[in-house]
Protein backbone atom coordinates (compact mmCIF):
# COMPACT_ATOMS: atom_id res chain seq x y z
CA UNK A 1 69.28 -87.21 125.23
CA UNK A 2 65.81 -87.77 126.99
CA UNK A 3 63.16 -85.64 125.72
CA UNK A 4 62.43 -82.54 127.78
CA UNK A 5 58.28 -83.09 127.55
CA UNK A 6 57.35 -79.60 129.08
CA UNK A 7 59.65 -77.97 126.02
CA UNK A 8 58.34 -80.23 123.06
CA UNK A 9 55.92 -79.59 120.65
CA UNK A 10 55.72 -82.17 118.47
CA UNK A 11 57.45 -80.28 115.76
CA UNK A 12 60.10 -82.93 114.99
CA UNK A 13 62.55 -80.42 113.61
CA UNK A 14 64.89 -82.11 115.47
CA UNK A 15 65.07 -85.40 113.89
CA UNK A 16 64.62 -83.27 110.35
CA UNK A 17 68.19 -81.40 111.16
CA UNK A 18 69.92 -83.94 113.21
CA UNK A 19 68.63 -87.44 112.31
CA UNK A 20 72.33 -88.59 113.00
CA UNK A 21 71.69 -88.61 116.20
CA UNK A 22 67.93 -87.29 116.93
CA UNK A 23 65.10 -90.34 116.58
CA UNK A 24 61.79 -90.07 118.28
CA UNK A 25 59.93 -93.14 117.68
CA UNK A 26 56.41 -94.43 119.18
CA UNK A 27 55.78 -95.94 122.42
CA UNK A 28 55.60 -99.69 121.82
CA UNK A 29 52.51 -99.90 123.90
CA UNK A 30 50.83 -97.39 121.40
CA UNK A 31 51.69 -99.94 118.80
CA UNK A 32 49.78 -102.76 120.18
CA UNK A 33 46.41 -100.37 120.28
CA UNK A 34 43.52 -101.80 118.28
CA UNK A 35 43.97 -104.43 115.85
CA UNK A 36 44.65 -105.17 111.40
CA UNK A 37 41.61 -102.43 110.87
CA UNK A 38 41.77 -100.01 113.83
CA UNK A 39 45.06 -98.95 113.58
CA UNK A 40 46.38 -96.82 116.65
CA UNK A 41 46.14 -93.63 114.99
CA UNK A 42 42.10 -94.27 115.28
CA UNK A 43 42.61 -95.00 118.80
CA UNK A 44 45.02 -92.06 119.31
CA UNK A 45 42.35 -89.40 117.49
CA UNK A 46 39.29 -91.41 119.41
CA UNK A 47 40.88 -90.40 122.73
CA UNK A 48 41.98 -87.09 122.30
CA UNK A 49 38.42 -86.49 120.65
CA UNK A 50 37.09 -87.89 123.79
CA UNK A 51 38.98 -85.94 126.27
CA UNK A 52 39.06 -82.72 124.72
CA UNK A 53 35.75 -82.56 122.00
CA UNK A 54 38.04 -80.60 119.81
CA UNK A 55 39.16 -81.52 116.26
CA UNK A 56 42.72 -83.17 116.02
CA UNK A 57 45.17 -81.19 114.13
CA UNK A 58 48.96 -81.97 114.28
CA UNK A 59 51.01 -79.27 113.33
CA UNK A 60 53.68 -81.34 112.01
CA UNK A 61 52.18 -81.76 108.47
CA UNK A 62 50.83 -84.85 107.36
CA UNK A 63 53.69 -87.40 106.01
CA UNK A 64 51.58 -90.62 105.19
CA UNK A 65 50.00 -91.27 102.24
CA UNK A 66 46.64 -89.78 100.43
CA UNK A 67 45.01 -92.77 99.45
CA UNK A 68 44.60 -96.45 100.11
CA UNK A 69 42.05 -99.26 100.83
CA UNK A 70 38.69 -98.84 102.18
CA UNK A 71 37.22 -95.62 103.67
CA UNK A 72 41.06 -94.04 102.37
CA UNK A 73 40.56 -95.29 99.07
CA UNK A 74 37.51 -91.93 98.63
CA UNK A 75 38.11 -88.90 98.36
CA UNK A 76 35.46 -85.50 99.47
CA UNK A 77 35.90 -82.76 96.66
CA UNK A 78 36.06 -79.57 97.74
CA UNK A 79 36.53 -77.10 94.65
CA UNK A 80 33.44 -75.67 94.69
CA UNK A 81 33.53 -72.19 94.96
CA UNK A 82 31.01 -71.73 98.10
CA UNK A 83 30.09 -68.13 99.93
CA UNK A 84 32.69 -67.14 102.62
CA UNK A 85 29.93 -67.04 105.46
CA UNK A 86 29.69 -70.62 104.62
CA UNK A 87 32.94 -71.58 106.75
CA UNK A 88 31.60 -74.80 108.73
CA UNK A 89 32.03 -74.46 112.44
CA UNK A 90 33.02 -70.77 112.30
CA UNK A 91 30.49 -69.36 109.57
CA UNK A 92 27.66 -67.37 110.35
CA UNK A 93 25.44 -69.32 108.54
CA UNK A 94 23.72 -72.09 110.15
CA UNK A 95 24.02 -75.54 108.79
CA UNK A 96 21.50 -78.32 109.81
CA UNK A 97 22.37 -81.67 110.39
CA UNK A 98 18.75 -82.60 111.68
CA UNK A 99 17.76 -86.01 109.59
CA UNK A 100 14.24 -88.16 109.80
CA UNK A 101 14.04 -91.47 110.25
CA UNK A 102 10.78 -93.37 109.29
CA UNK A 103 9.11 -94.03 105.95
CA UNK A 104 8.26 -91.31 103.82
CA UNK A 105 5.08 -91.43 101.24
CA UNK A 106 6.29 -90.33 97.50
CA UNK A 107 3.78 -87.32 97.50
CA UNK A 108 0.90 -85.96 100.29
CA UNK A 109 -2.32 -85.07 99.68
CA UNK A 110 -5.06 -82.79 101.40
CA UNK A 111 -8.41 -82.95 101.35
CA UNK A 112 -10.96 -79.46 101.39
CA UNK A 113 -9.72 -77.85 104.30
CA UNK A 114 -5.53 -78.18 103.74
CA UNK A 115 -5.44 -81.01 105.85
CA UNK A 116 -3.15 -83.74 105.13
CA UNK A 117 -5.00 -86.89 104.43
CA UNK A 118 -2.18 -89.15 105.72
CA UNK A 119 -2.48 -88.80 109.43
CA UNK A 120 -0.65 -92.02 110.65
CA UNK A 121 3.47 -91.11 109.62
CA UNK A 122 5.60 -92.35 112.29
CA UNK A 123 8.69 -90.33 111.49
CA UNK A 124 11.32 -89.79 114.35
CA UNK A 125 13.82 -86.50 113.74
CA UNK A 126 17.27 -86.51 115.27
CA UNK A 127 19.91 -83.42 115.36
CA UNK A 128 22.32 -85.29 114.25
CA UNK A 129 22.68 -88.59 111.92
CA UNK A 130 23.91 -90.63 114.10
CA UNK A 131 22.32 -93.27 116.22
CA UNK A 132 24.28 -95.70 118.95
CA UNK A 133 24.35 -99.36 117.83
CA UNK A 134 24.50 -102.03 119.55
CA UNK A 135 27.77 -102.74 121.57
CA UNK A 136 29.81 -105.71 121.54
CA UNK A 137 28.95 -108.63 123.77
CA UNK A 138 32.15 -107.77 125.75
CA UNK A 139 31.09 -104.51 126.96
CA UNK A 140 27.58 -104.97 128.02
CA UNK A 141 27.25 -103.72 131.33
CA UNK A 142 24.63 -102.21 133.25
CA UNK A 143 27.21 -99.61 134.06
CA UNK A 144 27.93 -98.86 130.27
CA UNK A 145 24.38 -99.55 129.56
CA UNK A 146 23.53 -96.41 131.71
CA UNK A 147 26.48 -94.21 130.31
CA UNK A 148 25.14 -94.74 126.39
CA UNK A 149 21.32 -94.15 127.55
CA UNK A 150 21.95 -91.02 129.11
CA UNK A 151 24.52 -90.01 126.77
CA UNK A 152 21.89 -90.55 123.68
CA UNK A 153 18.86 -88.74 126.13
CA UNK A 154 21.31 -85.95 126.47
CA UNK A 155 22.17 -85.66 122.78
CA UNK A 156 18.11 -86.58 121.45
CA UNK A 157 19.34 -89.39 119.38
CA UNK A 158 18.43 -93.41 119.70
CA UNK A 159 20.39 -96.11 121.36
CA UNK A 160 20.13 -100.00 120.39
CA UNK A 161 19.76 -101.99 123.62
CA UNK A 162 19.33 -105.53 123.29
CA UNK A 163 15.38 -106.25 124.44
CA UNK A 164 16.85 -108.91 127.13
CA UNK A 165 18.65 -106.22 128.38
CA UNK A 166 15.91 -103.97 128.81
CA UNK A 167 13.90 -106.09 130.67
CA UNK A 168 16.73 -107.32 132.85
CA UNK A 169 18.15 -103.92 133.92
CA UNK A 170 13.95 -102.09 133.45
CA UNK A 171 14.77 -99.68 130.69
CA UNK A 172 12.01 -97.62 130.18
CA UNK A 173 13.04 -94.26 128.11
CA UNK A 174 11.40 -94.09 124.46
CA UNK A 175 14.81 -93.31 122.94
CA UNK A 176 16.16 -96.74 123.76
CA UNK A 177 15.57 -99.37 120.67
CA UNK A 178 14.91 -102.32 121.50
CA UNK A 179 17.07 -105.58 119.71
CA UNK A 180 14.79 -108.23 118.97
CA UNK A 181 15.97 -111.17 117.09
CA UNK A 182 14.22 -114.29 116.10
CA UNK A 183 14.59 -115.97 120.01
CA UNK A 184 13.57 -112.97 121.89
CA UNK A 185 10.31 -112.05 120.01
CA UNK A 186 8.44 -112.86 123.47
CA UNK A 187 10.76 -110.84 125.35
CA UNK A 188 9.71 -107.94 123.38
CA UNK A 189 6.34 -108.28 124.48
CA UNK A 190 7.47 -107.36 128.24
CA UNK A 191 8.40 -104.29 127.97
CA UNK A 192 6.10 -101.27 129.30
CA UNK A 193 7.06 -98.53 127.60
CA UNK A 194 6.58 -96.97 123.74
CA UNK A 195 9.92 -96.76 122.04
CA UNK A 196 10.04 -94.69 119.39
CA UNK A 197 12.01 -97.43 117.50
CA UNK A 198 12.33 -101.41 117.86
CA UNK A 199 14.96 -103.48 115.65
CA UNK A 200 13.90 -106.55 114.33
CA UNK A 201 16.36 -108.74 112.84
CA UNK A 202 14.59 -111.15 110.82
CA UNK A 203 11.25 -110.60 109.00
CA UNK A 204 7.88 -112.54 109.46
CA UNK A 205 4.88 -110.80 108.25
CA UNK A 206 2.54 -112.07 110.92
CA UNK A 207 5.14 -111.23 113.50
CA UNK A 208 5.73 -107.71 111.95
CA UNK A 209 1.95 -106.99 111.78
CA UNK A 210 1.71 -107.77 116.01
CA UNK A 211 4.53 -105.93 116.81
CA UNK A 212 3.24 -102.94 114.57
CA UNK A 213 -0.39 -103.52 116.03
CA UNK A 214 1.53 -103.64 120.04
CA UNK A 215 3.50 -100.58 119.47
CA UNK A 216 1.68 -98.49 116.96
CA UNK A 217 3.47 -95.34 117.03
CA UNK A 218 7.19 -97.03 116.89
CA UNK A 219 9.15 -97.24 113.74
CA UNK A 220 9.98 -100.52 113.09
CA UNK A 221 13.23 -101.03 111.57
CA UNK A 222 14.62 -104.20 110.06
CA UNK A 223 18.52 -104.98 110.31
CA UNK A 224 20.08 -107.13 107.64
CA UNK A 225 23.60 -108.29 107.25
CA UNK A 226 24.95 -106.67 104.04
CA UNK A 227 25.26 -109.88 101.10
CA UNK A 228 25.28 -110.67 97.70
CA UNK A 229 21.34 -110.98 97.74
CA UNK A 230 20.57 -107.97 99.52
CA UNK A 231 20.07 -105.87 96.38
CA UNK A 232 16.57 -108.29 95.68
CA UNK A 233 15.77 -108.87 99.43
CA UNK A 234 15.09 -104.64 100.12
CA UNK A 235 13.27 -104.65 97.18
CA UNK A 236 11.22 -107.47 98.74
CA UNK A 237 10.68 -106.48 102.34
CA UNK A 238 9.64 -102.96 101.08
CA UNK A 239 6.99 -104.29 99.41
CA UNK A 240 6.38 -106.11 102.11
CA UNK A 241 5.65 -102.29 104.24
CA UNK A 242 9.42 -102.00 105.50
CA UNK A 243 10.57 -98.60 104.77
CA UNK A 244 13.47 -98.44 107.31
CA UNK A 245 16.87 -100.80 107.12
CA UNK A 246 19.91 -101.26 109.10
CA UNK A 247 22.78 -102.49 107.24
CA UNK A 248 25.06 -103.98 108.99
CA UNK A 249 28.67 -105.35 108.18
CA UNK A 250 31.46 -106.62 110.77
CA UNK A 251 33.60 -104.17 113.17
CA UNK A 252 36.39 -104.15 110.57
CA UNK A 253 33.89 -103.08 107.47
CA UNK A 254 33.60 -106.21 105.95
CA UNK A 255 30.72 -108.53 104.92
CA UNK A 256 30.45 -112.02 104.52
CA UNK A 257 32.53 -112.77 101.17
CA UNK A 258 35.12 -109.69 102.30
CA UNK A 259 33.38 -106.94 100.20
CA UNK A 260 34.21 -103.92 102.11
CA UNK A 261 31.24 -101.24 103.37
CA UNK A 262 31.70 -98.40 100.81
CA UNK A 263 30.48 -100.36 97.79
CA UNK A 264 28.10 -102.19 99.62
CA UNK A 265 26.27 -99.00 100.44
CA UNK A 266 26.65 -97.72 96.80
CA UNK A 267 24.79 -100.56 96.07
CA UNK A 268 21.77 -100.35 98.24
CA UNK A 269 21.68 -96.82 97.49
CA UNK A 270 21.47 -97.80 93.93
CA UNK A 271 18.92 -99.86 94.34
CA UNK A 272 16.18 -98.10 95.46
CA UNK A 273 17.40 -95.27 93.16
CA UNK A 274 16.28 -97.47 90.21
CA UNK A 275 13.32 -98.14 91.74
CA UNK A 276 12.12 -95.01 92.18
CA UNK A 277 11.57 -94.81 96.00
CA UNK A 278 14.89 -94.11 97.63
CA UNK A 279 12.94 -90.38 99.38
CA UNK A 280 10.52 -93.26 101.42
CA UNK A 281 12.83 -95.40 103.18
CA UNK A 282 15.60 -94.37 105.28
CA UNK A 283 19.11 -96.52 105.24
CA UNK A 284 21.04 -96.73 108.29
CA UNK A 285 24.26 -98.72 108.27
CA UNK A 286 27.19 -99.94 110.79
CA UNK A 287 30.34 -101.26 110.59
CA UNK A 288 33.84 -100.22 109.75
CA UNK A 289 33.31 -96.61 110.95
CA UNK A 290 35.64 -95.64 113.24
CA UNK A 291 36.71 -92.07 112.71
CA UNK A 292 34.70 -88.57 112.39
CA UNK A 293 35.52 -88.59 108.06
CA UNK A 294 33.82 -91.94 108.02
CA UNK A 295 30.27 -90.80 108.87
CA UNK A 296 30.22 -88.12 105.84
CA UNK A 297 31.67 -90.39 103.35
CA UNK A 298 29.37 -92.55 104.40
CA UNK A 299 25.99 -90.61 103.96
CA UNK A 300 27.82 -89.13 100.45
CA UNK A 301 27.25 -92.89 99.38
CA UNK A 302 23.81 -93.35 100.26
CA UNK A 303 23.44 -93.96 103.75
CA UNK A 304 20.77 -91.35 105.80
CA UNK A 305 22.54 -92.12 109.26
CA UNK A 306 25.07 -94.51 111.00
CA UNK A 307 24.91 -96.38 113.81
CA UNK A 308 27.93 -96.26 116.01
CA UNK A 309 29.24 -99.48 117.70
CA UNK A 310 32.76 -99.92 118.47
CA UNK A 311 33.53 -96.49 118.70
CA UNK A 312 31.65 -96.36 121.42
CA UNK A 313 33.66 -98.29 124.18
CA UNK A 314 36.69 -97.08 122.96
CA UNK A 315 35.75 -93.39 123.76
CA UNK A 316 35.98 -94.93 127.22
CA UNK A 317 39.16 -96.28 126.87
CA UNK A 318 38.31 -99.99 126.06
CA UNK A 319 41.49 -101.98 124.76
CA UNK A 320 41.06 -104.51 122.27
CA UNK A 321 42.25 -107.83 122.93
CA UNK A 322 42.90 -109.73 119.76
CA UNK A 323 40.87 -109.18 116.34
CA UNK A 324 37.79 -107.25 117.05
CA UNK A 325 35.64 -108.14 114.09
CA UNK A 326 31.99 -108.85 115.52
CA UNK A 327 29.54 -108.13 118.59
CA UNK A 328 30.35 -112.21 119.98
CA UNK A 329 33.64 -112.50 118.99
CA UNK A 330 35.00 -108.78 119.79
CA UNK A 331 37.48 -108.67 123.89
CA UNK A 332 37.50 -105.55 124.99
CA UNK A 333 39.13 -105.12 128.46
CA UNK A 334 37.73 -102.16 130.08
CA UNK A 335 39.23 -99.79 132.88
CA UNK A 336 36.83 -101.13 135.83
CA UNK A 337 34.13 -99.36 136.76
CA UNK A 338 33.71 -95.98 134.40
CA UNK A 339 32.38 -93.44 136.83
CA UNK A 340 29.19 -92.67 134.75
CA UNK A 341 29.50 -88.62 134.73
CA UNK A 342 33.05 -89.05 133.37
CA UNK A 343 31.67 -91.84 130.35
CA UNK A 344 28.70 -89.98 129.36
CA UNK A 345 31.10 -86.65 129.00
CA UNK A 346 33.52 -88.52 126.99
CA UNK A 347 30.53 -89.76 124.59
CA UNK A 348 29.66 -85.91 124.25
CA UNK A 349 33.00 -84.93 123.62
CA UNK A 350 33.40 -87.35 120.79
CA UNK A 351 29.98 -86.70 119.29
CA UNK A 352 30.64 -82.98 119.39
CA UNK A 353 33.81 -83.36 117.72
CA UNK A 354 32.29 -85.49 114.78
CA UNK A 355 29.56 -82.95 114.52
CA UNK A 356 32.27 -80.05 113.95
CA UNK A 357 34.31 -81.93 111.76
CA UNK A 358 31.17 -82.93 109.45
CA UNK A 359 30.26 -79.46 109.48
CA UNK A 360 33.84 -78.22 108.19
CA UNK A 361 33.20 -81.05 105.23
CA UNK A 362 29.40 -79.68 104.47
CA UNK A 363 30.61 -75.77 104.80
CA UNK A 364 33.29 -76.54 102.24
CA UNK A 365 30.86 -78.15 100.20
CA UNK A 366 28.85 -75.18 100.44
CA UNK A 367 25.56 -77.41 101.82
CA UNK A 368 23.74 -75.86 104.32
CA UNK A 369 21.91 -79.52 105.03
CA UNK A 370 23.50 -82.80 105.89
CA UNK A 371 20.31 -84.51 103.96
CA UNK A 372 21.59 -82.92 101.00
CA UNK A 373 24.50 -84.58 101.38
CA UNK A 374 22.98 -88.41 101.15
CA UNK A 375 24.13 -89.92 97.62
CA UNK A 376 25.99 -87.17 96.35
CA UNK A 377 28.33 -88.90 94.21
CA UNK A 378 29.23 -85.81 92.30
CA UNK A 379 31.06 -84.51 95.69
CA UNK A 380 32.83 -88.09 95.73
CA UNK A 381 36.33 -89.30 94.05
CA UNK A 382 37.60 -92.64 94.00
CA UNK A 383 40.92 -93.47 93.86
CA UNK A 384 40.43 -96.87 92.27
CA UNK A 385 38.18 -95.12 89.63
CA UNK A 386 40.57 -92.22 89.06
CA UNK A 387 43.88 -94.12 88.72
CA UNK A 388 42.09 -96.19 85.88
CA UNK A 389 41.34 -93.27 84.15
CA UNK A 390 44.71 -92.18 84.31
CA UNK A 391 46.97 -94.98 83.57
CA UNK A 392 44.62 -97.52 81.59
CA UNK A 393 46.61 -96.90 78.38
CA UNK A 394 49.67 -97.16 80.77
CA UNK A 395 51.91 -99.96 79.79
CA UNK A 396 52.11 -101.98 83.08
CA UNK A 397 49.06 -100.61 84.53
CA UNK A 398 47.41 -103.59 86.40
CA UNK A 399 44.28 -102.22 87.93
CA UNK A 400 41.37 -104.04 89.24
């Protein structure tokens, strides 16, 4: 019996009451979509999110399993008891998901006339916390190039643009970041045009002070690989006068020695929690987030904002070829030349989808801010943690 597609719903009753002789199973093209960490049901959801900007729903009921590794091993909690106005996309009270990037002084003061004294804070507020990373090698194009840049003017957020890039294809908007690692500090010196952010990914304190002296009213951010010495290295660089990081792991979450994203930004978090100072500096982090749940559980464990990266061409229909694990390494085959209307409404779509599914998380939390949100462990569960708790005295228990 072929399937009558105009007449199906996706209800799957049929194989429920006849599996004798009803079996509906998936395309194997669908199958071979993404790779070991984006699984084709992140695909799937990425595309619909794309094409529609709605949430995905399937009214089928969920028949996979609540937990697992990585993002799926955490949990949002959502017994509180909030106010019924307080019903995410459809309540009638607003929620803000506006955060500030820059570094933040622990207290202000004024002098006579209620002035404040500090008159020199860079601090750059977006509507939403999300920023576009940088994309993989793979898909650099001037033709994506111009979908993400007018995609992130259109939404008032930043893009990261590598600076050879910018100077190649004459960038000049003040929302594009420019990518400046250790070979293309000269390049950076070329462009003609105040960003409100530049990206350095190593730190020289001669170099910094230029750059800082060149662009005075840019934050300067500095992006670090998440490893094992991180914990004393932001300690170091922000007394050094670095007050904003991006954290960076690979495409699949992972860092060097296979620790995966979630406790790696617990940790950072932690750390300038017991220093006292985690209101100044502002964490942004990448990697591994590849769904619209990923971003909240990500700022619940310390992060301010994420950086988007292969998300990105995959909202365009980009098809991985292979493992997709870094920017160099990462194939992505894309459809030919994306008409750039078309791209930059797909990037919209997605975005706008992510943004009401945050806001259902937040409303059920009964937070009215996403900043509120950032460390929140209390809102958190862990299945590791909780399964410990519950079958330590468990003969046969073997837990990590």
């Amino acid at each position: 019996m072929a399937p009558r597609y105009d007449d199906c719903v996706g209800c799957l009753r049929c194989t429920t009451e006849h599996p004798d002789w009803v079996q509906v199973h998936h395309n194997p093209k669908f199958r071979r979509l993404g790779d070991s960490y984006i699984k084709p049901e992140n695909v799937d959801a990425i595309h619909y999110e794309s094409q529609t900007g709605r949430i995905p729903v399937k009214g089928a009921g969920y028949r996979g399993k609540f937990g697992g590794k990585g993002w799926d091993g955490m949990w949002t909690d959502m017994s509180e008891i909030v106010r019924p106005t307080r019903d995410g996309i459809h309540g009638r009270e607003f929620i803000s998901t506006v955060v500030d990037i820059g570094g933040k002084p622990s207290f202000v003061s004024f002098d006579e006339k209620g002035v404040p004294v500090e008159d020199n804070l860079n601090i750059i507020s977006i509507p939403l916390p999300i920023i576009f990373g940088a994309l993989p090698d793979s898909a650099a194009s001037r033709n994506i190039f111009d979908i993400i840049i007018r995609t992130a003017r259109d939404i008032e957020t930043l893009v990261v643009i590598p600076v050879n890039a910018i100077n190649e294809y004459g960038f000049k908007e003040d929302h594009i970041v420019p990518l400046v690692t250790e070979k293309d500090r000269e390049a950076l010196l070329k462009i003609d045009y105040q960003p409100k952010m530049i990206e350095l990914t190593d730190y020289d304190e001669e170099y910094y002070s230029s750059v800082q002296e060149r662009f005075p009213t840019s934050v300067l951010c500095l992006r670090m690989p998440f490893n094992n010495q991180i914990q004393e290295r932001l300690i170091q660089y922000y007394n050094s006068g670095v007050h904003v990081f991006h954290l960076t792991a690979d495409y699949h979450g992972n860092n060097g020695d296979g620790e995966f994203i979630l406790e790696l930004i617990r940790k950072a978090h932690q750390t300038f929690l017991e220093a006292g100072i985690r209101d100044e500096i502002t964490l942004i982090g990448s990697g591994g987030i590849i769904a619209a749940e990923h971003i909240p559980k990500a700022i619940i464990c310390g992060l301010d904002a994420v950086a988007l990266d292969i998300a990105l061409p995959l909202a365009l229909q980009a098809t991985i070829v292979g493992e997709c694990t870094d920017r160099e390494s990462c194939r992505l085959k894309l459809p030919g030349k994306i008409p750039v209307e078309w791209g930059i409404q797909r990037l919209k779509n997605l975005i706008g989808s992510w943004r009401d599914q945050m806001l259902e998380i937040l409303g059920a939390m009964g937070l009215r801010e996403v900043r509120r949100l950032r460390g929140e462990m209390g809102r958190a569960m862990f299945q590791e943690e909780l399964e410990k708790e519950a079958f330590r005295e468990v003969t046969g228990y073997v837990g990590k």
